[in-house]
PDB file of N, CA and C in Angstrom:
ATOM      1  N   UNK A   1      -9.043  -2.005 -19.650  1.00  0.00           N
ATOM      2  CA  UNK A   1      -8.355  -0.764 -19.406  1.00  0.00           C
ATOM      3  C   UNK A   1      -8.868  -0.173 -18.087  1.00  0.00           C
ATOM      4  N   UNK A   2      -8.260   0.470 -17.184  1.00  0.00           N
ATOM      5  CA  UNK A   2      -8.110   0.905 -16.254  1.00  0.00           C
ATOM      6  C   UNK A   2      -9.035   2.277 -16.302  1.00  0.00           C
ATOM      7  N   UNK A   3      -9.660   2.571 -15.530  1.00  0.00           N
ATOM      8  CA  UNK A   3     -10.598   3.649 -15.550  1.00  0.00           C
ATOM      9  C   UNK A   3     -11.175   4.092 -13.807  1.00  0.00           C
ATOM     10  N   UNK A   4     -11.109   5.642 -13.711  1.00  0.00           N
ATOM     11  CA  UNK A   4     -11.986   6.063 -12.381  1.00  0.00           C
ATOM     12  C   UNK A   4     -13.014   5.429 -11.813  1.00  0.00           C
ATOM     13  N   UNK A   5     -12.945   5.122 -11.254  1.00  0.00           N
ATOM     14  CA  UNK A   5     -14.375   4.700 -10.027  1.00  0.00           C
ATOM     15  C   UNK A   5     -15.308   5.554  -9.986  1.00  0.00           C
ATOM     16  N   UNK A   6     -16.709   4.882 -10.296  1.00  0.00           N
ATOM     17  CA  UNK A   6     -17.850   6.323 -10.112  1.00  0.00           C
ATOM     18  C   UNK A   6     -17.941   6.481  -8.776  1.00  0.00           C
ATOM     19  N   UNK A   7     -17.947   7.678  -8.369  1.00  0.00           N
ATOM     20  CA  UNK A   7     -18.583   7.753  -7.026  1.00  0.00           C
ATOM     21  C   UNK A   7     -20.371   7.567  -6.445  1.00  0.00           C
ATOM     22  N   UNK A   8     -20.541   6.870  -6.001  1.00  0.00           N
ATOM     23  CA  UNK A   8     -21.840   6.758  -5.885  1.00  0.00           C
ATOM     24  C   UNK A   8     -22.543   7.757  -4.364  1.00  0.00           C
ATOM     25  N   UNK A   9     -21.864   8.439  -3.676  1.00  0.00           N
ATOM     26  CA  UNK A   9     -22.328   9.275  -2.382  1.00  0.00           C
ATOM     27  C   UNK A   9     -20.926  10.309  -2.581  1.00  0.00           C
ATOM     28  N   UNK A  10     -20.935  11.169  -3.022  1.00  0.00           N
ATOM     29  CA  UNK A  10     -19.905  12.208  -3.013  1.00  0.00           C
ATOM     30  C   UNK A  10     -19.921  13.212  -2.453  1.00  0.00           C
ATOM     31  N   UNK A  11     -19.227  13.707  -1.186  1.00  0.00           N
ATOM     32  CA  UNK A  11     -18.967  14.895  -0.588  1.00  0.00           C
ATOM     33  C   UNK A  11     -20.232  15.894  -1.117  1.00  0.00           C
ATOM     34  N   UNK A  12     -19.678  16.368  -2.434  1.00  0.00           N
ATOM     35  CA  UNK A  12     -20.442  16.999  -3.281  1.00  0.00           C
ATOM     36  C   UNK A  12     -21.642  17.403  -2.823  1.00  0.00           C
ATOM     37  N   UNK A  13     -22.039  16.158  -2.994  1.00  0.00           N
ATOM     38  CA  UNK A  13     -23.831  16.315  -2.439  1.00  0.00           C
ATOM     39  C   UNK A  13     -24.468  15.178  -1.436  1.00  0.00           C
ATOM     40  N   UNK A  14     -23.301  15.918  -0.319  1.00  0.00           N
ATOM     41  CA  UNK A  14     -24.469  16.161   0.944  1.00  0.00           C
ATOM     42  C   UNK A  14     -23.781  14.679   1.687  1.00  0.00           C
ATOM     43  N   UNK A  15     -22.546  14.103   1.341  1.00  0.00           N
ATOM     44  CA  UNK A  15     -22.683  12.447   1.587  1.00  0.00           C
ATOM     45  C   UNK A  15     -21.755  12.558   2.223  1.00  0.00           C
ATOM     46  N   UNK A  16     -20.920  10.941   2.241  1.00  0.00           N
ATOM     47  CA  UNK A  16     -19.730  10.926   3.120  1.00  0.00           C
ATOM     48  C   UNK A  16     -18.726  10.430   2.281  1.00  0.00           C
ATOM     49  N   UNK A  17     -19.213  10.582   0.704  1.00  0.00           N
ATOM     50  CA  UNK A  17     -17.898  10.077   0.332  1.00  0.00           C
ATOM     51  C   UNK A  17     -17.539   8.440  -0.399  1.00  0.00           C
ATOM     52  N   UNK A  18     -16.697   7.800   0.311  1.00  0.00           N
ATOM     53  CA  UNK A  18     -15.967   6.483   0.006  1.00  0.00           C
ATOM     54  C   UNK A  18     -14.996   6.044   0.701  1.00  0.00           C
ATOM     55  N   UNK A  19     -14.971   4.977   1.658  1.00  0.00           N
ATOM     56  CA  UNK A  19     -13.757   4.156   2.102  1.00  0.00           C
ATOM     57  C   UNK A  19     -12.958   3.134   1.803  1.00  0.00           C
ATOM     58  N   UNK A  20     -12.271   2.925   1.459  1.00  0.00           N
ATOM     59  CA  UNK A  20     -11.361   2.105   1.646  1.00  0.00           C
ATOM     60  C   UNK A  20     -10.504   1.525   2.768  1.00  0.00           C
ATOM     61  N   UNK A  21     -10.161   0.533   3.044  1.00  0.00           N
ATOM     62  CA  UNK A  21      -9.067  -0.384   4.043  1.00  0.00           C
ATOM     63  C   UNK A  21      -8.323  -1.246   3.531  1.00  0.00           C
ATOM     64  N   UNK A  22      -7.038  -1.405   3.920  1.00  0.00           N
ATOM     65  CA  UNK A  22      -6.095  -1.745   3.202  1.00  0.00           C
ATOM     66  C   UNK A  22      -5.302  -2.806   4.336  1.00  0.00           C
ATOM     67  N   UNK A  23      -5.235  -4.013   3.920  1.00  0.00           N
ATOM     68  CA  UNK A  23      -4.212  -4.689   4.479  1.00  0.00           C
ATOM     69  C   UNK A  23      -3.237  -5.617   3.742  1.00  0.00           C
ATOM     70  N   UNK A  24      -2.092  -5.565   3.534  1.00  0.00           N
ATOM     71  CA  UNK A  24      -1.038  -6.628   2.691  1.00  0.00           C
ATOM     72  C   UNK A  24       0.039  -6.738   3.651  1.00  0.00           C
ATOM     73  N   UNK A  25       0.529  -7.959   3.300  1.00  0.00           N
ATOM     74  CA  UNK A  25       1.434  -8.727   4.040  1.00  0.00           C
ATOM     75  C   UNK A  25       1.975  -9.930   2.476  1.00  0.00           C
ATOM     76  N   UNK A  26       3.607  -9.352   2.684  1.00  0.00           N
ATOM     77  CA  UNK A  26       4.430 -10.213   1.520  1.00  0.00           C
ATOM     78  C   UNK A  26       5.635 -10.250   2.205  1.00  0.00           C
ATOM     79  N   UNK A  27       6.674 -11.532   1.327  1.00  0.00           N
ATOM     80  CA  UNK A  27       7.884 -11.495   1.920  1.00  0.00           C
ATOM     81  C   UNK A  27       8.751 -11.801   1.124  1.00  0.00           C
ATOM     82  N   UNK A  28      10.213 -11.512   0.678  1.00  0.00           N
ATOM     83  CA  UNK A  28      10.653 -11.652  -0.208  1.00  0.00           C
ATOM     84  C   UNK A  28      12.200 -12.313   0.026  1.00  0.00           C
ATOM     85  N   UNK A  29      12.195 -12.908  -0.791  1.00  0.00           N
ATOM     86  CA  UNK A  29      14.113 -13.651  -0.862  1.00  0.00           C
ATOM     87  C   UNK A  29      14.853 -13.162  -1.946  1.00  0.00           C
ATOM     88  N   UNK A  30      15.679 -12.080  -1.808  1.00  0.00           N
ATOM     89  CA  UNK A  30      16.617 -12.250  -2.486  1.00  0.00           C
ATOM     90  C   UNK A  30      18.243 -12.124  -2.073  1.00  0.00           C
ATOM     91  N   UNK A  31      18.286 -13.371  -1.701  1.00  0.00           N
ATOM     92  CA  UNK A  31      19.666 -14.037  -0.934  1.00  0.00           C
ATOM     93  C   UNK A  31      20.245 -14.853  -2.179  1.00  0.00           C
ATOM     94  N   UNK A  32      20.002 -14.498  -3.510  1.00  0.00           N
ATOM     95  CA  UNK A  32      20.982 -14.867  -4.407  1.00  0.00           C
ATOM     96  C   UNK A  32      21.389 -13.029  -5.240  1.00  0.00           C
ATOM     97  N   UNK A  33      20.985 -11.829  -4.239  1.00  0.00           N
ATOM     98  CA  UNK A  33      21.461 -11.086  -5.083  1.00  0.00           C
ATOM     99  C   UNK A  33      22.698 -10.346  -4.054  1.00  0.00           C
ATOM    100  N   UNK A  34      24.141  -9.348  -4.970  1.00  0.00           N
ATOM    101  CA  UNK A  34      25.011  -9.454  -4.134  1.00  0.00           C
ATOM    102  C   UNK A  34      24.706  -8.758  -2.648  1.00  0.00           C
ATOM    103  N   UNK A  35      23.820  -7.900  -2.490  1.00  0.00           N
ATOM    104  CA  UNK A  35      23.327  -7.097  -1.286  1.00  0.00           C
ATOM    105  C   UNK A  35      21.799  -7.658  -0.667  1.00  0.00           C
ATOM    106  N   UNK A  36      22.029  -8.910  -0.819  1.00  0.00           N
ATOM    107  CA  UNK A  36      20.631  -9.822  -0.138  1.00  0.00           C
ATOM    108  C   UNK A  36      20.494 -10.440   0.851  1.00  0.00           C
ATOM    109  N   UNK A  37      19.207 -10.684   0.963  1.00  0.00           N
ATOM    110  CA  UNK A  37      18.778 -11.456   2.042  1.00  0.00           C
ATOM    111  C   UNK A  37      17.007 -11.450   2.299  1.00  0.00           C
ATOM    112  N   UNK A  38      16.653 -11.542   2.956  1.00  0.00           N
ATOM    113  CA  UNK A  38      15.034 -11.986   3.367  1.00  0.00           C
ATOM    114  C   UNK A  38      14.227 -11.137   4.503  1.00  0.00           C
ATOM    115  N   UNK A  39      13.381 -10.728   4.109  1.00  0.00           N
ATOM    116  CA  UNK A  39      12.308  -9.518   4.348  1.00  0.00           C
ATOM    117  C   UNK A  39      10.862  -9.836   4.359  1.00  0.00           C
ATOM    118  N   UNK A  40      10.417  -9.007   5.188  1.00  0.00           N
ATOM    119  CA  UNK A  40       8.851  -9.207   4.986  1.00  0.00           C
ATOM    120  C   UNK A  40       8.413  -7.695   5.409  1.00  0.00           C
ATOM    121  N   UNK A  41       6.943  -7.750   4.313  1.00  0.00           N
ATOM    122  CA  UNK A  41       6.645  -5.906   4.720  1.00  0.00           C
ATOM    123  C   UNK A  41       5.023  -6.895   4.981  1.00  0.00           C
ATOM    124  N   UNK A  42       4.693  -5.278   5.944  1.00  0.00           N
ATOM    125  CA  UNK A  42       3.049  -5.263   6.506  1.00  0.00           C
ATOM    126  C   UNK A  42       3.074  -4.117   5.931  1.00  0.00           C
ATOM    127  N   UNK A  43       1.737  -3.769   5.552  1.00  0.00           N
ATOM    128  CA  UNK A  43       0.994  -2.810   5.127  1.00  0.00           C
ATOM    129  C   UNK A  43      -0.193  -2.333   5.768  1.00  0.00           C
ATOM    130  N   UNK A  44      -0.892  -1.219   6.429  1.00  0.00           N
ATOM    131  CA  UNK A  44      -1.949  -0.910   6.367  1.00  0.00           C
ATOM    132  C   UNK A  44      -2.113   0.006   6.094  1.00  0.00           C
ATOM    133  N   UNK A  45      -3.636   0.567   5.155  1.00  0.00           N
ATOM    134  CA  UNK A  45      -3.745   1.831   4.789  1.00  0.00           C
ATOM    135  C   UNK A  45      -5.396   1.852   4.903  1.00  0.00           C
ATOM    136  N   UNK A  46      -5.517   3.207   4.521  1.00  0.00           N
ATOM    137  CA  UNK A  46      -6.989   3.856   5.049  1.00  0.00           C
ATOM    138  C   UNK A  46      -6.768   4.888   3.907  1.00  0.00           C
ATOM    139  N   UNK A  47      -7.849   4.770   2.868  1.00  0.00           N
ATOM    140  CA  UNK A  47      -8.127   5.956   1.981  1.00  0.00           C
ATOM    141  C   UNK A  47      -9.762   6.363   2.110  1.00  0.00           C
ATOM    142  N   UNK A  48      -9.600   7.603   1.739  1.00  0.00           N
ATOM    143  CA  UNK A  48     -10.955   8.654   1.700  1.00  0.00           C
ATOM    144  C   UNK A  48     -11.223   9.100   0.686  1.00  0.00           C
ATOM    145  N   UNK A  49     -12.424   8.872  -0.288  1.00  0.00           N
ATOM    146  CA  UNK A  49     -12.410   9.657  -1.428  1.00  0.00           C
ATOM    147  C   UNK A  49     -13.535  10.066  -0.913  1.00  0.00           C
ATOM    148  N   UNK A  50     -13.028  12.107  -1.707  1.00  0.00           N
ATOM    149  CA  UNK A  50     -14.300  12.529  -1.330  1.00  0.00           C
ATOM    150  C   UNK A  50     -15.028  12.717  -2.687  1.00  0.00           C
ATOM    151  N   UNK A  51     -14.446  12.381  -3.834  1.00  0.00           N
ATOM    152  CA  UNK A  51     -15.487  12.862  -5.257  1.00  0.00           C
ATOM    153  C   UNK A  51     -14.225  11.960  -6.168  1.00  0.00           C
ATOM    154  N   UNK A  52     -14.833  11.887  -7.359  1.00  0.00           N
ATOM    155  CA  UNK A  52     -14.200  10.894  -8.392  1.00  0.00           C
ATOM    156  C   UNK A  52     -12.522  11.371  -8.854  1.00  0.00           C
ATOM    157  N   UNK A  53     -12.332  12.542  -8.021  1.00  0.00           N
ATOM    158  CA  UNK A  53     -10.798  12.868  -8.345  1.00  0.00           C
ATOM    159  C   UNK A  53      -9.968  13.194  -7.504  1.00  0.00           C
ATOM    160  N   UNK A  54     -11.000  12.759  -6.247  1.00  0.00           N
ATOM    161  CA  UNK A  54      -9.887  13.809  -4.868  1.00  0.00           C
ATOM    162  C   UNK A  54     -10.329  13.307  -3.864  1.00  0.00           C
ATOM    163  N   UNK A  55      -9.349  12.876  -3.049  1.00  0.00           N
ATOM    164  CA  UNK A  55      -9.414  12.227  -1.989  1.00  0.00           C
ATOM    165  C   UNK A  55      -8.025  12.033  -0.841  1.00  0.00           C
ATOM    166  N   UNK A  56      -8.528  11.208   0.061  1.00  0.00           N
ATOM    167  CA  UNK A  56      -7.005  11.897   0.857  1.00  0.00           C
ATOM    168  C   UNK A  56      -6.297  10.106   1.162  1.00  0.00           C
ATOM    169  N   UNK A  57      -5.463   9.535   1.218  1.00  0.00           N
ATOM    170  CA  UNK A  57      -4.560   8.263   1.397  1.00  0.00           C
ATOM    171  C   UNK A  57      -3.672   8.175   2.780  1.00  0.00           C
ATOM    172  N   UNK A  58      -4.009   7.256   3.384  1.00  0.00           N
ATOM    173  CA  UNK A  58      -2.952   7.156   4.634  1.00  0.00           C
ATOM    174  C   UNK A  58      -2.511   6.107   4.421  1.00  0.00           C
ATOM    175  N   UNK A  59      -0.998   5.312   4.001  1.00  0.00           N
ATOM    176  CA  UNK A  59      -0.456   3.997   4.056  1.00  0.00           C
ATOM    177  C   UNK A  59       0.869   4.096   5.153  1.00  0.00           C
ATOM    178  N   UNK A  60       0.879   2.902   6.140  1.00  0.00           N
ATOM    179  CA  UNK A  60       2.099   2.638   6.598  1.00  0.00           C
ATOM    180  C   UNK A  60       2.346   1.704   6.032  1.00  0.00           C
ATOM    181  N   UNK A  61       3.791   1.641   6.201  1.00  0.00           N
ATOM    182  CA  UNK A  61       4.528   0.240   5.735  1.00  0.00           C
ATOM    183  C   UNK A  61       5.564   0.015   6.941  1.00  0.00           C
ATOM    184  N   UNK A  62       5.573  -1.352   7.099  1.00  0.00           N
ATOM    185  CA  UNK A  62       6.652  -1.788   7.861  1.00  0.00           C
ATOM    186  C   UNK A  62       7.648  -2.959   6.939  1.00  0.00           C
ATOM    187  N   UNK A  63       8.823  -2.850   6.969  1.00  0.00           N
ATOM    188  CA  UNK A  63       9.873  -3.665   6.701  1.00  0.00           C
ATOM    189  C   UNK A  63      10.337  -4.165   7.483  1.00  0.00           C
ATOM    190  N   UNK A  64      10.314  -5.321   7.422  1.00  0.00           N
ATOM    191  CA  UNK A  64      12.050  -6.636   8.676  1.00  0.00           C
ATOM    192  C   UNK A  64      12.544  -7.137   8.107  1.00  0.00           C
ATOM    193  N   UNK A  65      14.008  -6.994   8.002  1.00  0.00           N
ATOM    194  CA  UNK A  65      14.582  -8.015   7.450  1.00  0.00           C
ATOM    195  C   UNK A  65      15.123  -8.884   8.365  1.00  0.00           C
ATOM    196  N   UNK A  66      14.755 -10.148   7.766  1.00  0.00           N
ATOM    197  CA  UNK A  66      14.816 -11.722   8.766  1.00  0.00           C
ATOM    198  C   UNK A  66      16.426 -12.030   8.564  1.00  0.00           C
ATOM    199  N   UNK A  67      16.749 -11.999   7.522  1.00  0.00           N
ATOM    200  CA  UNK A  67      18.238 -12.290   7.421  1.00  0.00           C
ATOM    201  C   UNK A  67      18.796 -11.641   6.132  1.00  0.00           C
ATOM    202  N   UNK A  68      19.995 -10.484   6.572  1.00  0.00           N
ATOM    203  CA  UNK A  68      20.672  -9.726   5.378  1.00  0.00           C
ATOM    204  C   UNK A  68      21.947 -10.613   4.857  1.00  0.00           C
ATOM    205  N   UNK A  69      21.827 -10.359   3.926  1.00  0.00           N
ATOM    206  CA  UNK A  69      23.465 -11.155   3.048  1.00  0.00           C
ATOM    207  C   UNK A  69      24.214 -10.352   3.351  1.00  0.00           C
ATOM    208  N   UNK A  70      25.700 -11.074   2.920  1.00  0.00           N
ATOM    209  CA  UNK A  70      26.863 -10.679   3.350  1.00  0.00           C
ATOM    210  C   UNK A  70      26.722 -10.222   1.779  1.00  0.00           C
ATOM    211  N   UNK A  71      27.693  -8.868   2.060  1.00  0.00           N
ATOM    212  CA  UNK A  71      28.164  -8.168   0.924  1.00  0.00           C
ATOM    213  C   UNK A  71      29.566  -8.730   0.399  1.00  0.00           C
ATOM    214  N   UNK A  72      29.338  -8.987  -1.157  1.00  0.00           N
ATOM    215  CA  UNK A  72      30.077  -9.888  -2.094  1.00  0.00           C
ATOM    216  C   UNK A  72      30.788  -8.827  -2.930  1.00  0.00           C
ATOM    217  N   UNK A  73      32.149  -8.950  -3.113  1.00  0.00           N
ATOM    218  CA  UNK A  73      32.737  -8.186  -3.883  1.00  0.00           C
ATOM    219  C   UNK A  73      33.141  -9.125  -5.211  1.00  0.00           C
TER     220      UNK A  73
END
């Protein structure tokens, strides 16, 4: 089961906290559905926790699509 992260240096007292860095890269086909075709996303993100419940998140995402389907009636 899924549970909070202890913080081990928390704002709180006197610290800097917690970082995180984030990188994903996926790509997807769906050129068998009627509004398809083939994509790929990048991801990077940067999170800050400053204590076990609060913290601040920066994610970009980028999308391309490599090739869109023709729309099927």
């Amino acid at each position: 089961m899924w549970h909070r992260p202890d913080m081990l240096s928390p704002v709180t007292g006197g610290r800097s906290g917690a970082f995180e860095l984030l990188l994903r890269y996926d790509g997807e086909d769906q050129t068998d559905a009627p509004f398809g075709g083939r994509g790929t996303f990048a991801m990077l993100g940067a999170n800050w926790y400053l204590i076990d419940r609060a913290g601040f998140k920066l994610n970009v995402v980028r999308y391309s699509a490599v090739s869109r389907g023709e729309i099927v009636f």
